[in-house]
PDB file of N, CA and C in Angstrom:
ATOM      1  N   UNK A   1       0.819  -1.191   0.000  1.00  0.00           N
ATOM      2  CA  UNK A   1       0.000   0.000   0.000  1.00  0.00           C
ATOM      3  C   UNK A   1       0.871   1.267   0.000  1.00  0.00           C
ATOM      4  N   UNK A   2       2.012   1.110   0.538  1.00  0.00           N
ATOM      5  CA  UNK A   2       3.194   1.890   0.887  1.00  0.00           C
ATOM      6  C   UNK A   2       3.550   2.436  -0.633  1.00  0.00           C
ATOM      7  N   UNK A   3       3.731   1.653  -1.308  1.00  0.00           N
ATOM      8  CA  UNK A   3       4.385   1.900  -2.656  1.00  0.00           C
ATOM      9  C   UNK A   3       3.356   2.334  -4.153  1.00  0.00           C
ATOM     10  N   UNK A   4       1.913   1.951  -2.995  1.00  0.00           N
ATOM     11  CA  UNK A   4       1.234   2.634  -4.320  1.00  0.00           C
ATOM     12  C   UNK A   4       0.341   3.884  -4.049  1.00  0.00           C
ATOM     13  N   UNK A   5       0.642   4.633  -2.705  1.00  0.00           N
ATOM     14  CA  UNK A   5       0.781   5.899  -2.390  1.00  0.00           C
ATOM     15  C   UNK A   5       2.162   6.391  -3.072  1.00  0.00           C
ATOM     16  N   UNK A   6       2.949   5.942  -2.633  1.00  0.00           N
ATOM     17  CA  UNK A   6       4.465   6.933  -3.221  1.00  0.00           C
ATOM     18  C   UNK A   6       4.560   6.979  -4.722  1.00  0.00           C
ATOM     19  N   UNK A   7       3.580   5.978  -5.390  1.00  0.00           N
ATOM     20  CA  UNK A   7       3.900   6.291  -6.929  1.00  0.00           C
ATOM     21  C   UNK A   7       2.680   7.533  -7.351  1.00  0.00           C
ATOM     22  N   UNK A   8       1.858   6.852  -6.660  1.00  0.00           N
ATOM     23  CA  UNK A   8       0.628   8.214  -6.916  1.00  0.00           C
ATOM     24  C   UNK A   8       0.971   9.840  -6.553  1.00  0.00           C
ATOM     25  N   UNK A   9       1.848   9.623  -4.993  1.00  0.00           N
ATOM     26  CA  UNK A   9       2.550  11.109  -4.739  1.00  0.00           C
ATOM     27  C   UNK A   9       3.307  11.481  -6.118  1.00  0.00           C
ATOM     28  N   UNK A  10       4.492  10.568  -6.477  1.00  0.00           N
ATOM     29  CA  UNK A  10       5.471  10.634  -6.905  1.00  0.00           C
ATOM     30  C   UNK A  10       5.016  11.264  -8.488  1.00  0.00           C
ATOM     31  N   UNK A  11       3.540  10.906  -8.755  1.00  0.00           N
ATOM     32  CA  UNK A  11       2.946  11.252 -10.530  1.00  0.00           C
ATOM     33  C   UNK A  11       2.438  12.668 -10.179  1.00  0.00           C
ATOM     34  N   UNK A  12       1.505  12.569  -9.227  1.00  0.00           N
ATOM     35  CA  UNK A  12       1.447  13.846  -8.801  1.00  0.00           C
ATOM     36  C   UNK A  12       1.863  15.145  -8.765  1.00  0.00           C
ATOM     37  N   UNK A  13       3.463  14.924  -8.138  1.00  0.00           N
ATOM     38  CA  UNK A  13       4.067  15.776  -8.239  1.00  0.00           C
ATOM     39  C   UNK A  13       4.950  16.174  -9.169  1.00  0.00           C
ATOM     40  N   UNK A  14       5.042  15.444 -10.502  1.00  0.00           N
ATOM     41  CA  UNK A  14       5.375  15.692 -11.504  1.00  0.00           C
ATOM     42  C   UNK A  14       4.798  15.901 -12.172  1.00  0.00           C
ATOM     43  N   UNK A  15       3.245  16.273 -12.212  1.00  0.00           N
ATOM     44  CA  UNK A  15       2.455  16.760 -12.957  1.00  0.00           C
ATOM     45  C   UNK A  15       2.333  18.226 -12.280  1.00  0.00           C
ATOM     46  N   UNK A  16       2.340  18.598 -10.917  1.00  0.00           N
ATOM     47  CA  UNK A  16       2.821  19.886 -10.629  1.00  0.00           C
ATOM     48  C   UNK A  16       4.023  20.582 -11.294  1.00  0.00           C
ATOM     49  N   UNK A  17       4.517  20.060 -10.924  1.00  0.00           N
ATOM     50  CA  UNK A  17       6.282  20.328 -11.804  1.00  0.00           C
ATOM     51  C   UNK A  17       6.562  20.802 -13.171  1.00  0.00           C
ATOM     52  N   UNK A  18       5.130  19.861 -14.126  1.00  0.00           N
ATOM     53  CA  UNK A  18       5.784  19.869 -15.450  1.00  0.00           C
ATOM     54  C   UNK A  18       4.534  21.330 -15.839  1.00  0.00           C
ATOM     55  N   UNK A  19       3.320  21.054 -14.749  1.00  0.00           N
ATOM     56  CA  UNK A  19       2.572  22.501 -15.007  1.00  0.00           C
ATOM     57  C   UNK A  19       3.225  24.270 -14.095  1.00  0.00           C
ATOM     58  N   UNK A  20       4.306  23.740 -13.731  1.00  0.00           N
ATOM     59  CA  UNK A  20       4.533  25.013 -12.757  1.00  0.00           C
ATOM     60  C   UNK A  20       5.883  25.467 -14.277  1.00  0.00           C
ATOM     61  N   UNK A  21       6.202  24.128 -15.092  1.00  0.00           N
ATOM     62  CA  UNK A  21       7.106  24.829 -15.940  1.00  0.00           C
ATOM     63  C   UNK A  21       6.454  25.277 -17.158  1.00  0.00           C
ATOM     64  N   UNK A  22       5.277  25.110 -17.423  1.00  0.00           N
ATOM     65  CA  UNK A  22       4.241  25.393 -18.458  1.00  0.00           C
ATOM     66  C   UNK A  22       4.016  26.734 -18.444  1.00  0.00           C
ATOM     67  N   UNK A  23       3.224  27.357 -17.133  1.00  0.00           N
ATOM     68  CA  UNK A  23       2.699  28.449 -17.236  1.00  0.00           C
ATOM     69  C   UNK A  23       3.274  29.481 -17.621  1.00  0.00           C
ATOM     70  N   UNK A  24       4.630  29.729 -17.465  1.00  0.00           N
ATOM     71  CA  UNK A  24       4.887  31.166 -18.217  1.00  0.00           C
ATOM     72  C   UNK A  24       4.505  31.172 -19.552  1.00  0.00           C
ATOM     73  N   UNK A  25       4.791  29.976 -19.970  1.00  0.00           N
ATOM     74  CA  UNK A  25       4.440  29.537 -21.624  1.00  0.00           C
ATOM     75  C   UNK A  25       2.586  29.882 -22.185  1.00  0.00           C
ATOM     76  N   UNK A  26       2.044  29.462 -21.279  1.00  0.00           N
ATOM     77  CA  UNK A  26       0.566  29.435 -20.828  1.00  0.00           C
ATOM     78  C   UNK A  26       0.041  30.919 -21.235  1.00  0.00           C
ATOM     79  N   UNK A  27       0.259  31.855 -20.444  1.00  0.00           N
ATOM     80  CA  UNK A  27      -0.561  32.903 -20.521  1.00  0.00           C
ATOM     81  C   UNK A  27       0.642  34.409 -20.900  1.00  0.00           C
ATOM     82  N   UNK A  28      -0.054  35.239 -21.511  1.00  0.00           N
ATOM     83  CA  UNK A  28       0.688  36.379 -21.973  1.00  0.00           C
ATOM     84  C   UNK A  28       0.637  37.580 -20.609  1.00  0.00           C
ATOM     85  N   UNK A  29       2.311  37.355 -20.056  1.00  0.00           N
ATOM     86  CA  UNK A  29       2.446  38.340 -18.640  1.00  0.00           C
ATOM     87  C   UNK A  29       2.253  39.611 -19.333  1.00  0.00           C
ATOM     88  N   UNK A  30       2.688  39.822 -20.776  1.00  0.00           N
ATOM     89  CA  UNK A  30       2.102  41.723 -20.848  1.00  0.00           C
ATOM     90  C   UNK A  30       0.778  41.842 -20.913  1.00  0.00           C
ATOM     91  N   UNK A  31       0.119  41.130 -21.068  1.00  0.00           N
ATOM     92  CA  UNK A  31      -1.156  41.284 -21.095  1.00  0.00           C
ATOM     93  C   UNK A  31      -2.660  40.793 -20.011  1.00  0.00           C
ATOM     94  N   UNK A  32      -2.667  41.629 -19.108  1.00  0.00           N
ATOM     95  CA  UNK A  32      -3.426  40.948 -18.158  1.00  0.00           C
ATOM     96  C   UNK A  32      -4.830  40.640 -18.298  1.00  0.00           C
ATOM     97  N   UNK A  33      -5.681  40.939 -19.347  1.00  0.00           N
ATOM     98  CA  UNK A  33      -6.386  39.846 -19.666  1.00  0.00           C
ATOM     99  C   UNK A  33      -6.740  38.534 -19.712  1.00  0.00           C
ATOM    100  N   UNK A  34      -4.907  38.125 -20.223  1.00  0.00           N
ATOM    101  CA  UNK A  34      -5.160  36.815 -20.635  1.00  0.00           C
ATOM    102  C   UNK A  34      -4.919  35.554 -19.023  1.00  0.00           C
ATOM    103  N   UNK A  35      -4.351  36.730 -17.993  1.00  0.00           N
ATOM    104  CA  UNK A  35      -4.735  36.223 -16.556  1.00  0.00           C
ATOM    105  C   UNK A  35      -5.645  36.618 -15.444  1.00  0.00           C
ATOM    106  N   UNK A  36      -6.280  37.234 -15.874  1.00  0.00           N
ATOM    107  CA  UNK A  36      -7.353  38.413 -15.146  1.00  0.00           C
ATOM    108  C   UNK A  36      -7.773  37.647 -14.028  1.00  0.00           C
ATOM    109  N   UNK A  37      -8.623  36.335 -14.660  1.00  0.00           N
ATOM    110  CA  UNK A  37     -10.167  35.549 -14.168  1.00  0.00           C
ATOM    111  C   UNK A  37      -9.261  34.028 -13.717  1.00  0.00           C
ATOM    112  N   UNK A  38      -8.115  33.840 -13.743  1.00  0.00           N
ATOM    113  CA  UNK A  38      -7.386  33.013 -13.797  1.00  0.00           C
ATOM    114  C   UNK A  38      -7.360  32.911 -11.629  1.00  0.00           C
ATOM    115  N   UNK A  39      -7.112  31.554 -11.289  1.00  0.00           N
ATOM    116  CA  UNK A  39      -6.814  31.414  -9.850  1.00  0.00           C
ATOM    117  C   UNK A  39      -5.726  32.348  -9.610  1.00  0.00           C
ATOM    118  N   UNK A  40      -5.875  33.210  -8.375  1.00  0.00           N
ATOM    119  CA  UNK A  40      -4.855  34.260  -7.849  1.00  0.00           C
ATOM    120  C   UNK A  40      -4.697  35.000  -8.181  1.00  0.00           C
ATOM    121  N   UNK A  41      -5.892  35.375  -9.385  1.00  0.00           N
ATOM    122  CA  UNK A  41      -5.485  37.034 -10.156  1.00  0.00           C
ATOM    123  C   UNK A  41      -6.706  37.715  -9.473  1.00  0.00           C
ATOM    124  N   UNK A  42      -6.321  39.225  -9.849  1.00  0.00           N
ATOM    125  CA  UNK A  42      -5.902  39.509 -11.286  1.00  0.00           C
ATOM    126  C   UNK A  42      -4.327  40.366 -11.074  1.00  0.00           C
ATOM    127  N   UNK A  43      -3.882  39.820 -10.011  1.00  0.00           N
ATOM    128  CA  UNK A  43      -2.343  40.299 -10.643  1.00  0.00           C
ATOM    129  C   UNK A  43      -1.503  39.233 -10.911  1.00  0.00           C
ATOM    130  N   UNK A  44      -0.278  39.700 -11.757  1.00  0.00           N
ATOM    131  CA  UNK A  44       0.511  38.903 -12.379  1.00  0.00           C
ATOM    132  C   UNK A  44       1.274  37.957 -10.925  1.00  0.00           C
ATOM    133  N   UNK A  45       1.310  38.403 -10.065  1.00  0.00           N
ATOM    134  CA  UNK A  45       2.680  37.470  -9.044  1.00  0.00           C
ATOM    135  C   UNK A  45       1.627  36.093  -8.282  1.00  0.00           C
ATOM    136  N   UNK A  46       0.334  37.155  -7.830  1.00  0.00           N
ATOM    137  CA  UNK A  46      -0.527  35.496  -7.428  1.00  0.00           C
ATOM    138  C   UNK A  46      -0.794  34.786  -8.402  1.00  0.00           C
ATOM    139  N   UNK A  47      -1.109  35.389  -9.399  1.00  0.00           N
ATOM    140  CA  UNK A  47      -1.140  34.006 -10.690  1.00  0.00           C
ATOM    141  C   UNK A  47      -0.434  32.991 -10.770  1.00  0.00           C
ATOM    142  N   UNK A  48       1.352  33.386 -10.803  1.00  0.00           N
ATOM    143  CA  UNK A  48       2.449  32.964 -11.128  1.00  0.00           C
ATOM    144  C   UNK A  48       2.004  32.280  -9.433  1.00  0.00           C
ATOM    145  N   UNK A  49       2.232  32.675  -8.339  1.00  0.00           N
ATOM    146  CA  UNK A  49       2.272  31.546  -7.182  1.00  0.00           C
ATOM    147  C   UNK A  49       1.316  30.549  -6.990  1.00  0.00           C
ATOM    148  N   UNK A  50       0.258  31.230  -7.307  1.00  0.00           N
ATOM    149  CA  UNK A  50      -1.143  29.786  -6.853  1.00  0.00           C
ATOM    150  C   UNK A  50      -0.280  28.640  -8.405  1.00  0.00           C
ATOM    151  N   UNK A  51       0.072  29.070  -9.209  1.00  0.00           N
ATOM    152  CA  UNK A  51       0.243  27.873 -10.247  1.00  0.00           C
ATOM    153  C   UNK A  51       1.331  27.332 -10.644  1.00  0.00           C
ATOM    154  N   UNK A  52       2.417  28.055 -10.164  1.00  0.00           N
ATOM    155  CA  UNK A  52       3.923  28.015 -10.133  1.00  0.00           C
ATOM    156  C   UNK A  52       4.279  27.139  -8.694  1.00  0.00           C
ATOM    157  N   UNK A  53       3.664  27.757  -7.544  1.00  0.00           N
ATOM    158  CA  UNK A  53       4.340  27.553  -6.028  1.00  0.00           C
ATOM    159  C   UNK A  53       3.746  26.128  -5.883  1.00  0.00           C
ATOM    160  N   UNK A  54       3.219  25.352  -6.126  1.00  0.00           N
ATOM    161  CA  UNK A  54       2.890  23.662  -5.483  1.00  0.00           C
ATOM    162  C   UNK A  54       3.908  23.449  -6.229  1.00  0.00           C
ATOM    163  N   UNK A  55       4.267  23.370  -7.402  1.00  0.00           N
ATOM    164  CA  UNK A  55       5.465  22.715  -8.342  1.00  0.00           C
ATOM    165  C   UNK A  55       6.866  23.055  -7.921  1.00  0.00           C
ATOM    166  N   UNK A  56       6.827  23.943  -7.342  1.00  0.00           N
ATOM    167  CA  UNK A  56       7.939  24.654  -6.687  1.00  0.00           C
ATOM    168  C   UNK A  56       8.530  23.873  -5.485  1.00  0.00           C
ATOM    169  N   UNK A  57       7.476  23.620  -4.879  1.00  0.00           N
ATOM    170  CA  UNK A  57       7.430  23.054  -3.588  1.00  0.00           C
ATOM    171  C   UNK A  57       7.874  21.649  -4.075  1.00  0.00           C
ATOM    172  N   UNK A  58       7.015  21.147  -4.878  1.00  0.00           N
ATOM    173  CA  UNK A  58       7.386  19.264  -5.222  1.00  0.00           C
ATOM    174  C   UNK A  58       9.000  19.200  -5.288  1.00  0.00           C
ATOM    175  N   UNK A  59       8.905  20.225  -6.243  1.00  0.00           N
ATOM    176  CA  UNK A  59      10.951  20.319  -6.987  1.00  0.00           C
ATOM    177  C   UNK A  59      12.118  20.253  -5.585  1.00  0.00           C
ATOM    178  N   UNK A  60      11.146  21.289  -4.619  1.00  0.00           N
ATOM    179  CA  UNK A  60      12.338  21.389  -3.244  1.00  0.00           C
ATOM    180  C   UNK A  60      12.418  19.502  -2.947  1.00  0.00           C
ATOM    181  N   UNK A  61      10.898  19.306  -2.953  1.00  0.00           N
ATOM    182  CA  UNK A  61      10.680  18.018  -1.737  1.00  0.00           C
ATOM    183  C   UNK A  61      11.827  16.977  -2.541  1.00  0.00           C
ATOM    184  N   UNK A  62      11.291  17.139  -3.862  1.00  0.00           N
ATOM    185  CA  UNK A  62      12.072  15.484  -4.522  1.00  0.00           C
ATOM    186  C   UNK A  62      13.214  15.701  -4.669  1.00  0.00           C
ATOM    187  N   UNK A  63      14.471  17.075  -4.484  1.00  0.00           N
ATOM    188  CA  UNK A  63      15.561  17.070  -4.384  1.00  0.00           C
ATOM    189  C   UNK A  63      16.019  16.819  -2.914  1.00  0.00           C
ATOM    190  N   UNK A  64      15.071  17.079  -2.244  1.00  0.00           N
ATOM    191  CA  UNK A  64      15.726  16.544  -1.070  1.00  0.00           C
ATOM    192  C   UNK A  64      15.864  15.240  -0.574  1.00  0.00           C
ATOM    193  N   UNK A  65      14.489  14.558  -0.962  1.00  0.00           N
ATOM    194  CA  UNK A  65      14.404  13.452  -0.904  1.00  0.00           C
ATOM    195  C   UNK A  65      15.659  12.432  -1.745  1.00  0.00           C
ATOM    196  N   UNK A  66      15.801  12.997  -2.548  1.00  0.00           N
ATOM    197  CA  UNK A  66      17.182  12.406  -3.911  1.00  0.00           C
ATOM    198  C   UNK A  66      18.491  12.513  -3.029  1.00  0.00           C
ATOM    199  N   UNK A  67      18.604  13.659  -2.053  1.00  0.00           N
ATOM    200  CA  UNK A  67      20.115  13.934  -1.244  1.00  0.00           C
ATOM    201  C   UNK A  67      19.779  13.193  -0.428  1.00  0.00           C
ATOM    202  N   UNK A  68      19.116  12.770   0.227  1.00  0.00           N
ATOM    203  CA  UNK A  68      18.625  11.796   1.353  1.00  0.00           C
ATOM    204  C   UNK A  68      19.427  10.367   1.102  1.00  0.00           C
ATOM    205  N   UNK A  69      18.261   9.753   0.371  1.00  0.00           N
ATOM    206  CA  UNK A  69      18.175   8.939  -0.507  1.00  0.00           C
ATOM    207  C   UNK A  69      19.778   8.193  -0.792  1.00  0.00           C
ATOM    208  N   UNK A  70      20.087   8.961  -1.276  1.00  0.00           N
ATOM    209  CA  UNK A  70      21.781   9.338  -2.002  1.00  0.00           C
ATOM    210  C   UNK A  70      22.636   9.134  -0.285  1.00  0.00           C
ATOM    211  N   UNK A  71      22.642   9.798   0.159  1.00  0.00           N
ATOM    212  CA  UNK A  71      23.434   9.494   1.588  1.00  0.00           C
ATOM    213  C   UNK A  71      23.224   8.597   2.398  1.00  0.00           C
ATOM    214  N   UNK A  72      21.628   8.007   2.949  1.00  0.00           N
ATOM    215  CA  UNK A  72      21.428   6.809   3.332  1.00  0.00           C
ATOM    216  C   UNK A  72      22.044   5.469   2.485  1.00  0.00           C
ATOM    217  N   UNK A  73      22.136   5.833   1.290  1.00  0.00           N
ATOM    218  CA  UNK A  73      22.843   4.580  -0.177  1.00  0.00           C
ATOM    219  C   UNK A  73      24.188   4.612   0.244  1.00  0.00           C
ATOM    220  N   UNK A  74      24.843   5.489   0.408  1.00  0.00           N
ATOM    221  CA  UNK A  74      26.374   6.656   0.584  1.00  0.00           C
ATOM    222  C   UNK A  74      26.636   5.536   1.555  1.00  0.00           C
ATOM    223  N   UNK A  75      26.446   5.552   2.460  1.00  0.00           N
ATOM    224  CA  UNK A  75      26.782   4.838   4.064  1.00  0.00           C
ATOM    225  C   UNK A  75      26.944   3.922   3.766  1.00  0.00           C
ATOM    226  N   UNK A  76      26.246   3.305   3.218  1.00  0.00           N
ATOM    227  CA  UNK A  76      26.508   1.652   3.387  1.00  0.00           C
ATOM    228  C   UNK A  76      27.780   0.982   2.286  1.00  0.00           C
ATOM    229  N   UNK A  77      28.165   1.742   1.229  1.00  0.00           N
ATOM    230  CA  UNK A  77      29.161   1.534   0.409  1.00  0.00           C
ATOM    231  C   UNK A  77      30.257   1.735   0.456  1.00  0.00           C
ATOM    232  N   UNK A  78      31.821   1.061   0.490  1.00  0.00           N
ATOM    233  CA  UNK A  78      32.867   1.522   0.825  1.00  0.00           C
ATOM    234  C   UNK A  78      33.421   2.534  -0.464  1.00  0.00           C
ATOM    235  N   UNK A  79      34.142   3.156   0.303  1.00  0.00           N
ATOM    236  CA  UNK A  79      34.980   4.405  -1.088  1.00  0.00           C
ATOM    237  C   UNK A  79      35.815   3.390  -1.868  1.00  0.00           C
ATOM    238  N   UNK A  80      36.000   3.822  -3.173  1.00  0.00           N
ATOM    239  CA  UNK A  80      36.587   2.777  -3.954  1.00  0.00           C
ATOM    240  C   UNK A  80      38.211   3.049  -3.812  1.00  0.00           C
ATOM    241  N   UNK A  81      38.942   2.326  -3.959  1.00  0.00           N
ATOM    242  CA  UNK A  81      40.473   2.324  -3.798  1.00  0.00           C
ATOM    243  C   UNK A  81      40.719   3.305  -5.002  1.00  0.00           C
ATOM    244  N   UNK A  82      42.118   4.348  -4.772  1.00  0.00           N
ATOM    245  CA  UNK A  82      42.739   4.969  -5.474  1.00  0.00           C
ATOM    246  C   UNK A  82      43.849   4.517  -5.988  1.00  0.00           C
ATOM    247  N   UNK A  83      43.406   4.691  -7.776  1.00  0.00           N
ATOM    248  CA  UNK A  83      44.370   4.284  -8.346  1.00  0.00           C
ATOM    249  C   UNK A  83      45.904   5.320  -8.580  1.00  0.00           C
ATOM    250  N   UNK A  84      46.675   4.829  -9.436  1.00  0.00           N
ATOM    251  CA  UNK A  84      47.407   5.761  -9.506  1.00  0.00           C
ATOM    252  C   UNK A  84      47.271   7.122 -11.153  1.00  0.00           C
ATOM    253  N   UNK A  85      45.922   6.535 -11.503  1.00  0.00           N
ATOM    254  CA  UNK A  85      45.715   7.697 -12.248  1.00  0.00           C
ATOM    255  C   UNK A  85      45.051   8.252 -11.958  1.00  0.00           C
ATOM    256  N   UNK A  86      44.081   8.540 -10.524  1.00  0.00           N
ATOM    257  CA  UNK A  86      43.630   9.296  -9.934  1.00  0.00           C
ATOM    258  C   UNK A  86      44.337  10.087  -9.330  1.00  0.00           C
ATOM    259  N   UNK A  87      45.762  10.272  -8.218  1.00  0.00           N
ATOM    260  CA  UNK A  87      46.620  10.936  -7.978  1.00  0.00           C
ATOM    261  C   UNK A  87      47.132  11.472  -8.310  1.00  0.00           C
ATOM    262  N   UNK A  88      47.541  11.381 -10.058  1.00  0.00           N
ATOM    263  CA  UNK A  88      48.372  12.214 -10.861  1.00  0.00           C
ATOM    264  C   UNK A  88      47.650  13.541 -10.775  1.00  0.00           C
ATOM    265  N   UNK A  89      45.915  13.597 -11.294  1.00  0.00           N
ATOM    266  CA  UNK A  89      45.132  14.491 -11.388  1.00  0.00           C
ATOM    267  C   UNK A  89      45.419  15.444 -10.156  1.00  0.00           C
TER     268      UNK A  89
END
């Protein structure tokens, strides 16, 4: 059950992600019309946060989770022996 929450988080938040990198593309910032009626308007910066900031947020979580991840892995592996064409460098 564990793993089919974390894939559902895990789609989730890459569908935040790939829409928080969309929107500038999305709507015309010189023109506030085309964000007026839009969630968080009608100015340009709540627009950009109500639809930008969850994706924002995912991007922090899953890089951290990746450095985590990465260092709990880290620990358990020994450093590999140095050769002698590593020393020259």
């Amino acid at each position: 059950m564990k793993k089919i929450a974390a894939t559902i988080g895990f789609l989730a938040g890459l569908y935040l992600i790939f829409r928080a990198a969309m929107e500038p593309f999305d709507i015309d910032m010189s023109d506030p019309a085309t964000y007026r009626n839009d969630w968080g308007g009608p100015s340009l910066f709540g627009v950009l946060l109500v639809h930008m900031g969850p994706g924002a947020v995912c991007l922090v979580l899953f890089v951290v989770l990746a450095v985590r991840r990465r260092k709990r892995a880290g620990a358990t592996i020994e450093p590999r022996p140095r050769r002698d064409d590593d020393q020259a460098r």
